[in-house]
N, C-alpha and C. Protein backbone atom coordinates (compact mmCIF):
# COMPACT_ATOMS: atom_id res chain seq x y z
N UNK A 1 -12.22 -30.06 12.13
CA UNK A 1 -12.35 -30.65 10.82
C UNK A 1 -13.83 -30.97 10.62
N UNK A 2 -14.18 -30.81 9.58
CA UNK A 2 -15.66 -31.16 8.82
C UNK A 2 -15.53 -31.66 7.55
N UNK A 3 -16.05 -33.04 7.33
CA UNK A 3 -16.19 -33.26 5.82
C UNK A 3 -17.46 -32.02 5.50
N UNK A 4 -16.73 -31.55 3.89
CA UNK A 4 -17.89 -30.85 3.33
C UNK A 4 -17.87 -31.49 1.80
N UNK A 5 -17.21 -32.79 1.57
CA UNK A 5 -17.65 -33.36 0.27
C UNK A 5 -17.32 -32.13 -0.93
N UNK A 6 -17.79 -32.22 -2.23
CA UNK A 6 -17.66 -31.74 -3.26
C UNK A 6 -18.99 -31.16 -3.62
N UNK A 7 -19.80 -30.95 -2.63
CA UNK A 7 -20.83 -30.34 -3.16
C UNK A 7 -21.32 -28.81 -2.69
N UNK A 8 -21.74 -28.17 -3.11
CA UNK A 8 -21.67 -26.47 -2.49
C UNK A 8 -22.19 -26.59 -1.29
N UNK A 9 -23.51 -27.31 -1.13
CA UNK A 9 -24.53 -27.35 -0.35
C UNK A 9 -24.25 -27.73 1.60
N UNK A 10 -22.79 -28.77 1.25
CA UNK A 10 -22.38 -29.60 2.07
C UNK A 10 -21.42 -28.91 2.41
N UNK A 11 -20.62 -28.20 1.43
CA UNK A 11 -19.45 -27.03 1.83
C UNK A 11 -19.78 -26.00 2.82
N UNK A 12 -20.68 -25.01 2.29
CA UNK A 12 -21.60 -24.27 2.74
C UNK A 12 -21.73 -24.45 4.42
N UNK A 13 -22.64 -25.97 4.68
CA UNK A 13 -22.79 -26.02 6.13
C UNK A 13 -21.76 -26.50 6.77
N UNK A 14 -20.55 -26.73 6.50
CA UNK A 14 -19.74 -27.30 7.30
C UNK A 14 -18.89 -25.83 7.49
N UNK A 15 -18.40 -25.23 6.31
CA UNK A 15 -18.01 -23.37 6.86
C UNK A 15 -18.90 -23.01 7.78
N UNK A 16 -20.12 -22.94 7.61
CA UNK A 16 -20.92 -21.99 8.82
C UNK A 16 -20.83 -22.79 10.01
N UNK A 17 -20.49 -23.98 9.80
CA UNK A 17 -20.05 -24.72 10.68
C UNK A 17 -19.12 -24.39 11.82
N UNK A 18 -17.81 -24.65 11.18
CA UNK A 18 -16.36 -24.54 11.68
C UNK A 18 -16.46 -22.78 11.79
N UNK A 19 -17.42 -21.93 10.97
CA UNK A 19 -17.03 -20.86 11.42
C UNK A 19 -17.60 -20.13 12.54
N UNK A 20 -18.66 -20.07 12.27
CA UNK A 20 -19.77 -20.07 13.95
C UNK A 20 -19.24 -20.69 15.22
N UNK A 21 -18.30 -21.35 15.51
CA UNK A 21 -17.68 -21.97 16.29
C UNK A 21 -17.56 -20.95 17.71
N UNK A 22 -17.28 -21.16 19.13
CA UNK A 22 -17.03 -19.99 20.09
C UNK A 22 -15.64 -19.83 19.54
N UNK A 23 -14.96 -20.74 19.35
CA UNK A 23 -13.24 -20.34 19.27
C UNK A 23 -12.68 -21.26 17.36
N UNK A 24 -13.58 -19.78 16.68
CA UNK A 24 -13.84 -20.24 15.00
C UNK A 24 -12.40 -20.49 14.64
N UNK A 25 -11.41 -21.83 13.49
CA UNK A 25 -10.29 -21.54 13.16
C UNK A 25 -9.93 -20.52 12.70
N UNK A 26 -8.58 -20.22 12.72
CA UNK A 26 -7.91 -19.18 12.22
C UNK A 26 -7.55 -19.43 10.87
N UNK A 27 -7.92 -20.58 9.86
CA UNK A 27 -7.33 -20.93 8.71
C UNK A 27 -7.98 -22.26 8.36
N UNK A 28 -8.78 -21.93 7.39
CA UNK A 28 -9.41 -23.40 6.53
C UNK A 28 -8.45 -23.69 5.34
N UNK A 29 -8.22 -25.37 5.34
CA UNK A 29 -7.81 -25.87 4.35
C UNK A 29 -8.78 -27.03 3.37
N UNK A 30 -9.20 -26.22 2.66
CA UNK A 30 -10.59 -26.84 2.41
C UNK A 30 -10.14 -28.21 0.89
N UNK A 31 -10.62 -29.34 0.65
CA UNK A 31 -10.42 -29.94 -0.06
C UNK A 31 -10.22 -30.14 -1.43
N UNK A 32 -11.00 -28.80 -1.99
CA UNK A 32 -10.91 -28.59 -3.22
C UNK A 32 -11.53 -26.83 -3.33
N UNK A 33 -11.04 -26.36 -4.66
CA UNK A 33 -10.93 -24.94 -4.77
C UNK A 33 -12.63 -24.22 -4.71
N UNK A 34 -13.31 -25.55 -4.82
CA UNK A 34 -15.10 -24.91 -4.87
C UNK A 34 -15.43 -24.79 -3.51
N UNK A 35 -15.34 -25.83 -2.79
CA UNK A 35 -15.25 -25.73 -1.20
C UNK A 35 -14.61 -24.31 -0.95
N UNK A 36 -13.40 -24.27 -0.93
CA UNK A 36 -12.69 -22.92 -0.25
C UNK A 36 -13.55 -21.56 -0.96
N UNK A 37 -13.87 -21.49 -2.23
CA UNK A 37 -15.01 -20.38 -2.70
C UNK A 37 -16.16 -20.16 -1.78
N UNK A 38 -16.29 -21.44 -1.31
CA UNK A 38 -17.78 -21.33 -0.74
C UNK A 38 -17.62 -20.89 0.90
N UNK A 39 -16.50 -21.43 1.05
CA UNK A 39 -15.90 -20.74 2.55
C UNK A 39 -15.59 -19.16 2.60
N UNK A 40 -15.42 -18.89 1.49
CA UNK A 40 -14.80 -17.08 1.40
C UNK A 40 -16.21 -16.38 1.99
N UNK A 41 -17.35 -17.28 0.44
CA UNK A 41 -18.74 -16.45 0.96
C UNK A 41 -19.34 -16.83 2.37
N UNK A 42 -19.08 -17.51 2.80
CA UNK A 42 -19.66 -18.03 4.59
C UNK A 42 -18.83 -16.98 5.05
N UNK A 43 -17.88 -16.64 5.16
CA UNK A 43 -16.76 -16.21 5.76
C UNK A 43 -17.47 -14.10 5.66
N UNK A 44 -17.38 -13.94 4.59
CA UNK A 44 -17.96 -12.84 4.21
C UNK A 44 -19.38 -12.40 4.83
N UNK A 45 -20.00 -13.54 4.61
CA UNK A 45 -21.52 -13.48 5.06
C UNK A 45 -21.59 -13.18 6.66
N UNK A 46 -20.66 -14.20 7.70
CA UNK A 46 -20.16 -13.55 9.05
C UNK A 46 -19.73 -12.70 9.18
N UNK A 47 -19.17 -11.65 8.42
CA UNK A 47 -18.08 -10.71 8.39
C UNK A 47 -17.20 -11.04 9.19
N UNK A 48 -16.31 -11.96 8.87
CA UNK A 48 -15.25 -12.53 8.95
C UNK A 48 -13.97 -11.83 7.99
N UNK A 49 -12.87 -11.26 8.39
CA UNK A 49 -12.43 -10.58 7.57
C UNK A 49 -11.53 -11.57 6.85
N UNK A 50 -10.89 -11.96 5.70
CA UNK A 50 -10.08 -12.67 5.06
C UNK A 50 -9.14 -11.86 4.49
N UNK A 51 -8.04 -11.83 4.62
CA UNK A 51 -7.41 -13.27 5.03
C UNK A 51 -6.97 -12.63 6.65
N UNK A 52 -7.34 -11.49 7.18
CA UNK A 52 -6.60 -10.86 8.54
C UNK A 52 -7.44 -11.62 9.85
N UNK A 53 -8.34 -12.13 9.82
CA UNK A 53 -9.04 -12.76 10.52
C UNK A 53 -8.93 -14.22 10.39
N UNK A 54 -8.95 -14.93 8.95
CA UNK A 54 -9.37 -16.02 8.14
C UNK A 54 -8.45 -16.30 7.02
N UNK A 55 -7.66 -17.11 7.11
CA UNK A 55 -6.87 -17.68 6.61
C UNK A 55 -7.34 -18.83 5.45
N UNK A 56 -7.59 -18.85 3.85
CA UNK A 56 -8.62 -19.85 3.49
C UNK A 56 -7.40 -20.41 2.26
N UNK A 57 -7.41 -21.50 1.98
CA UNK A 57 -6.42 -22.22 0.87
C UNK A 57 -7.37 -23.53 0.62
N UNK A 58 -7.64 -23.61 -0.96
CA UNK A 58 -8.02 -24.97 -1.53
C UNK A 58 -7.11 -25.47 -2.42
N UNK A 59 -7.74 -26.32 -3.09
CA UNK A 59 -7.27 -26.92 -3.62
C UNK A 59 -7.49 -27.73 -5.69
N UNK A 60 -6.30 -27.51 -6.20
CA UNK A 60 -6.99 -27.50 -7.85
C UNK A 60 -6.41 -26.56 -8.53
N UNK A 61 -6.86 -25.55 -8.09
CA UNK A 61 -6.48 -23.97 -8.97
C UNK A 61 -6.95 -23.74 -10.50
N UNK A 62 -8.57 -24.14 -10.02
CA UNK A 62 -9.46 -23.68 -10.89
C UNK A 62 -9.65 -22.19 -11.30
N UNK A 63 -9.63 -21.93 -12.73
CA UNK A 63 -9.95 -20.54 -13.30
C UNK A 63 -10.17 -19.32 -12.06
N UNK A 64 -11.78 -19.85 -11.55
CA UNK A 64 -12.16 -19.25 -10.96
C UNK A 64 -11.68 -18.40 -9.43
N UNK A 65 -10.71 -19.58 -8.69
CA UNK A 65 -9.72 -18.99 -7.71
C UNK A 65 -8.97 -18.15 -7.58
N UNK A 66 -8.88 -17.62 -9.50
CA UNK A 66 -8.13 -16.27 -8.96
C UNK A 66 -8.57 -15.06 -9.15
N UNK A 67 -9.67 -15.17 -9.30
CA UNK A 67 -10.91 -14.24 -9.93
C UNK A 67 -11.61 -14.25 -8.74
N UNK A 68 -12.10 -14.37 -7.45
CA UNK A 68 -12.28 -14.25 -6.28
C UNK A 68 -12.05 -12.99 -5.44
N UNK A 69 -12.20 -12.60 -4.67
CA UNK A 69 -12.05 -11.50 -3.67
C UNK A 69 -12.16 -11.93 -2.72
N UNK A 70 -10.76 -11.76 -1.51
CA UNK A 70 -9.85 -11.99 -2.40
C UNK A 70 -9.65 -12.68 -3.16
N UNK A 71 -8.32 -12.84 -4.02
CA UNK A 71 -8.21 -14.21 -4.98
C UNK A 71 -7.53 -15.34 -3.70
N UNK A 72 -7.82 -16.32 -3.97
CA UNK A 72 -7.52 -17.58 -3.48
C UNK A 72 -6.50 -17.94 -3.58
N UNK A 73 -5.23 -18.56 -2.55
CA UNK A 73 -4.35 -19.35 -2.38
C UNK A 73 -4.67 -20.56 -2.66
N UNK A 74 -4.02 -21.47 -3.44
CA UNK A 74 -4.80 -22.75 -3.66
C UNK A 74 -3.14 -23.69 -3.57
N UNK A 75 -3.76 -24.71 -4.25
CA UNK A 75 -2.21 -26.09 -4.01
C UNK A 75 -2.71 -26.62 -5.90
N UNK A 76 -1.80 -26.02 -6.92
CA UNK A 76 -1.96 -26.14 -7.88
C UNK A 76 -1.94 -27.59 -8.53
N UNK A 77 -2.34 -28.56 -9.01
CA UNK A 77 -1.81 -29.81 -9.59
C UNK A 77 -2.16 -30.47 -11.02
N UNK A 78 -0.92 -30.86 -11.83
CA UNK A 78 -1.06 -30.71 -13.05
C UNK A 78 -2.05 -31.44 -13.50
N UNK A 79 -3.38 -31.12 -13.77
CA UNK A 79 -4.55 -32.01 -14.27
C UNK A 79 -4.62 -32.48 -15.77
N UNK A 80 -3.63 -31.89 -16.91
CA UNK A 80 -3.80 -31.98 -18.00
C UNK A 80 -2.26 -33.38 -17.99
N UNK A 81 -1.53 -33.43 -17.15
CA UNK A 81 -0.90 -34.48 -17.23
C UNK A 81 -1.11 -35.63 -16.36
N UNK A 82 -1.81 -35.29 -15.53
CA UNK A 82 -2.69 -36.91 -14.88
C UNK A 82 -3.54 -37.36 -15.78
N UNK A 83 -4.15 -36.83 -16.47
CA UNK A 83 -5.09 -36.73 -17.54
C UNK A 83 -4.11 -37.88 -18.89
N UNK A 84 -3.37 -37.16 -19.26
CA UNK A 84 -2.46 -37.93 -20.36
C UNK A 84 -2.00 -39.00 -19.76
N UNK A 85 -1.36 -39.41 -18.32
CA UNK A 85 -0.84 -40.85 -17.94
C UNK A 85 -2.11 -41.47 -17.79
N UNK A 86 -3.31 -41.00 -17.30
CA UNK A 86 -4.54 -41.74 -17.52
C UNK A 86 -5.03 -42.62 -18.78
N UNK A 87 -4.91 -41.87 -19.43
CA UNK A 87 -5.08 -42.10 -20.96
C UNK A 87 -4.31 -42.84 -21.56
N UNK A 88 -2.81 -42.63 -21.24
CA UNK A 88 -1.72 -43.59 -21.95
C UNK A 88 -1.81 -45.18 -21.04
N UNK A 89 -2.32 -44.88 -19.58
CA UNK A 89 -2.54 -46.37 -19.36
C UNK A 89 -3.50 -47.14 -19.73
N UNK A 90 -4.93 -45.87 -19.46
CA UNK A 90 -5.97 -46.77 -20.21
C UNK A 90 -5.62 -47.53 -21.55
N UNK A 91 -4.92 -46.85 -22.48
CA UNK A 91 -4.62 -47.66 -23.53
C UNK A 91 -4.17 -48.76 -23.44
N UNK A 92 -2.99 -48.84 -22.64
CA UNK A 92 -2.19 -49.61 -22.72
C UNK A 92 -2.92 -51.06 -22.38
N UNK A 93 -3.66 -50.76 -21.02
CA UNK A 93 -4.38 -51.70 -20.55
C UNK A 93 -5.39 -52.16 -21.51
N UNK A 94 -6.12 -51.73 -22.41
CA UNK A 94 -7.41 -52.05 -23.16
C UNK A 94 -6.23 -53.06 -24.48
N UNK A 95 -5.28 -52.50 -24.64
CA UNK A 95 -4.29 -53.17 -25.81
C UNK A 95 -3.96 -54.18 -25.23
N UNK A 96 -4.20 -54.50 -23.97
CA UNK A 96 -3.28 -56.05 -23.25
C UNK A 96 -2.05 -55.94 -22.68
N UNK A 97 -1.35 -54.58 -22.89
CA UNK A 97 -0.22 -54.47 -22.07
C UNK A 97 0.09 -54.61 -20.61
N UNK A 98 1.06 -55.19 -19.86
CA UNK A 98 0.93 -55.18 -18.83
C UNK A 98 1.66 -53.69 -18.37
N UNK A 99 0.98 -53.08 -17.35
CA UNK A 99 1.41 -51.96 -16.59
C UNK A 99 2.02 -51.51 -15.21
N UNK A 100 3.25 -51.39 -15.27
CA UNK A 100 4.02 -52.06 -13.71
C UNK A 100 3.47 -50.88 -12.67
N UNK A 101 3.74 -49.86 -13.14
CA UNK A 101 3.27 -48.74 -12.09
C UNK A 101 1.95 -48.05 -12.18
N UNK A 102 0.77 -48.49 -11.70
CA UNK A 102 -0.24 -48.21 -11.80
C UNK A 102 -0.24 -46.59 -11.07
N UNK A 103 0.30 -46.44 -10.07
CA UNK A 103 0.20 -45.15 -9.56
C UNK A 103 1.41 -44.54 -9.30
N UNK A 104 1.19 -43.17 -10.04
CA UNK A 104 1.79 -42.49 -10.46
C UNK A 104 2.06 -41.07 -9.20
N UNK A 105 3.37 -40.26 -9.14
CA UNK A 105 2.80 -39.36 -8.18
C UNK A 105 3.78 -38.27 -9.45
N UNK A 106 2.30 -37.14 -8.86
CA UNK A 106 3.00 -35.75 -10.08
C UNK A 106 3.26 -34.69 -8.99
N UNK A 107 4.30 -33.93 -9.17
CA UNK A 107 4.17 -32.66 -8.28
C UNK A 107 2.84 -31.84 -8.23
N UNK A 108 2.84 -31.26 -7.11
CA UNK A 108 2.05 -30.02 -6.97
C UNK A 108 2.55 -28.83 -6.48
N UNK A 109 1.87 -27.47 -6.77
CA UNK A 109 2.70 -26.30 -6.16
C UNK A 109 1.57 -25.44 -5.50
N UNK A 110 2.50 -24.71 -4.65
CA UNK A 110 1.92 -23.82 -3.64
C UNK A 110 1.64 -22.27 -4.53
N UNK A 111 0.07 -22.24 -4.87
CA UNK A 111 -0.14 -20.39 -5.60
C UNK A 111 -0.61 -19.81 -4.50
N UNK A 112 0.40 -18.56 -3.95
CA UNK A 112 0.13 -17.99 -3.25
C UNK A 112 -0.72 -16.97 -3.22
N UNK A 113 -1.93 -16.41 -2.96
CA UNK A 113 -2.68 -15.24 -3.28
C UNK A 113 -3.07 -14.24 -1.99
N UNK A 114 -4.31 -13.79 -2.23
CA UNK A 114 -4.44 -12.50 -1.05
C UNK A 114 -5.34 -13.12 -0.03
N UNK A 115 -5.88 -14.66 -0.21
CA UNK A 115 -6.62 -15.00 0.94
C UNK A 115 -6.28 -15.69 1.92
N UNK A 116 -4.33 -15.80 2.39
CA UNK A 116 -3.85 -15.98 3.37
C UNK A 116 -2.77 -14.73 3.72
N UNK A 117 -2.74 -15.23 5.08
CA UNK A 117 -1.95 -14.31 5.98
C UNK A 117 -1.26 -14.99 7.28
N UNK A 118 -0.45 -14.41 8.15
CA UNK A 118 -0.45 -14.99 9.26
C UNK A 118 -1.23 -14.41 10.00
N UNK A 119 -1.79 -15.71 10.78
CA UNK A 119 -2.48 -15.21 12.15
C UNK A 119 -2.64 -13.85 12.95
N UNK A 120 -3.46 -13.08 13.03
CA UNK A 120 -3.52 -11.84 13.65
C UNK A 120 -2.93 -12.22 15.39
N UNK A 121 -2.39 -11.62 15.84
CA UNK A 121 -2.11 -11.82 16.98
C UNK A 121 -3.30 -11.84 18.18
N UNK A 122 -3.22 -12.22 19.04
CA UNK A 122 -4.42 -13.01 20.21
C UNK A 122 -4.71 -11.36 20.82
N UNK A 123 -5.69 -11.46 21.00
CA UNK A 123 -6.47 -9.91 21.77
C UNK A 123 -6.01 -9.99 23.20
């Protein structure tokens, strides 16, 4: 494990990180869908093959994840309706209402794409 934060820069060195490794993982689960982008290109840049070598899944399922090469497996989650209970509490709260359930849990789903696989078998 490596924090690589939300920033490319920090993503970046923690892939060349975990991937340069003597015994590199077989599968990053990276925190968010810009991270795992930035792992494809580390990944690529080693010639690391994905997903038969490299197993990569983020997280979000931003535009861009499926427009990738491969496209990205990600963990989809509804942002336009966290967004609206956000909003309907902020109101509520700025109006004086009291609000019993401050936190809320929304599903998420599994988009499966071409940048996982199972594990290649051990040499």
């Amino acid at each position: 494990m490596r924090p690589g934060g939300f920033e490319p820069e920090l993503a970046r060195e923690a892939a060349h990180e975990l991937l340069s490794l003597p015994e590199p993982p077989t599968a990053v689960f990276a925190a968010n869908d810009l991270s795992a982008l930035t792992t494809l290109e580390v990944a690529k840049e080693l010639g690391l093959d994905v997903p038969r070598r490299l197993s990569v899944v983020g997280f979000d399922n931003i535009p861009e994840s499926a427009l990738t090469e491969p496209p990205l497996t990600t963990v989809e989650q509804p942002i336009r309706r966290m967004g609206q209970h956000a909003a309907a509490m902020l109101l509520a709260l700025v109006s004086g209402e009291e609000v019993a359930d401050l936190h809320r849990t929304l599903d998420t789903a599994l988009v499966l794409r071409a940048s996982t696989a199972p594990p290649a078998p051990a040499a």
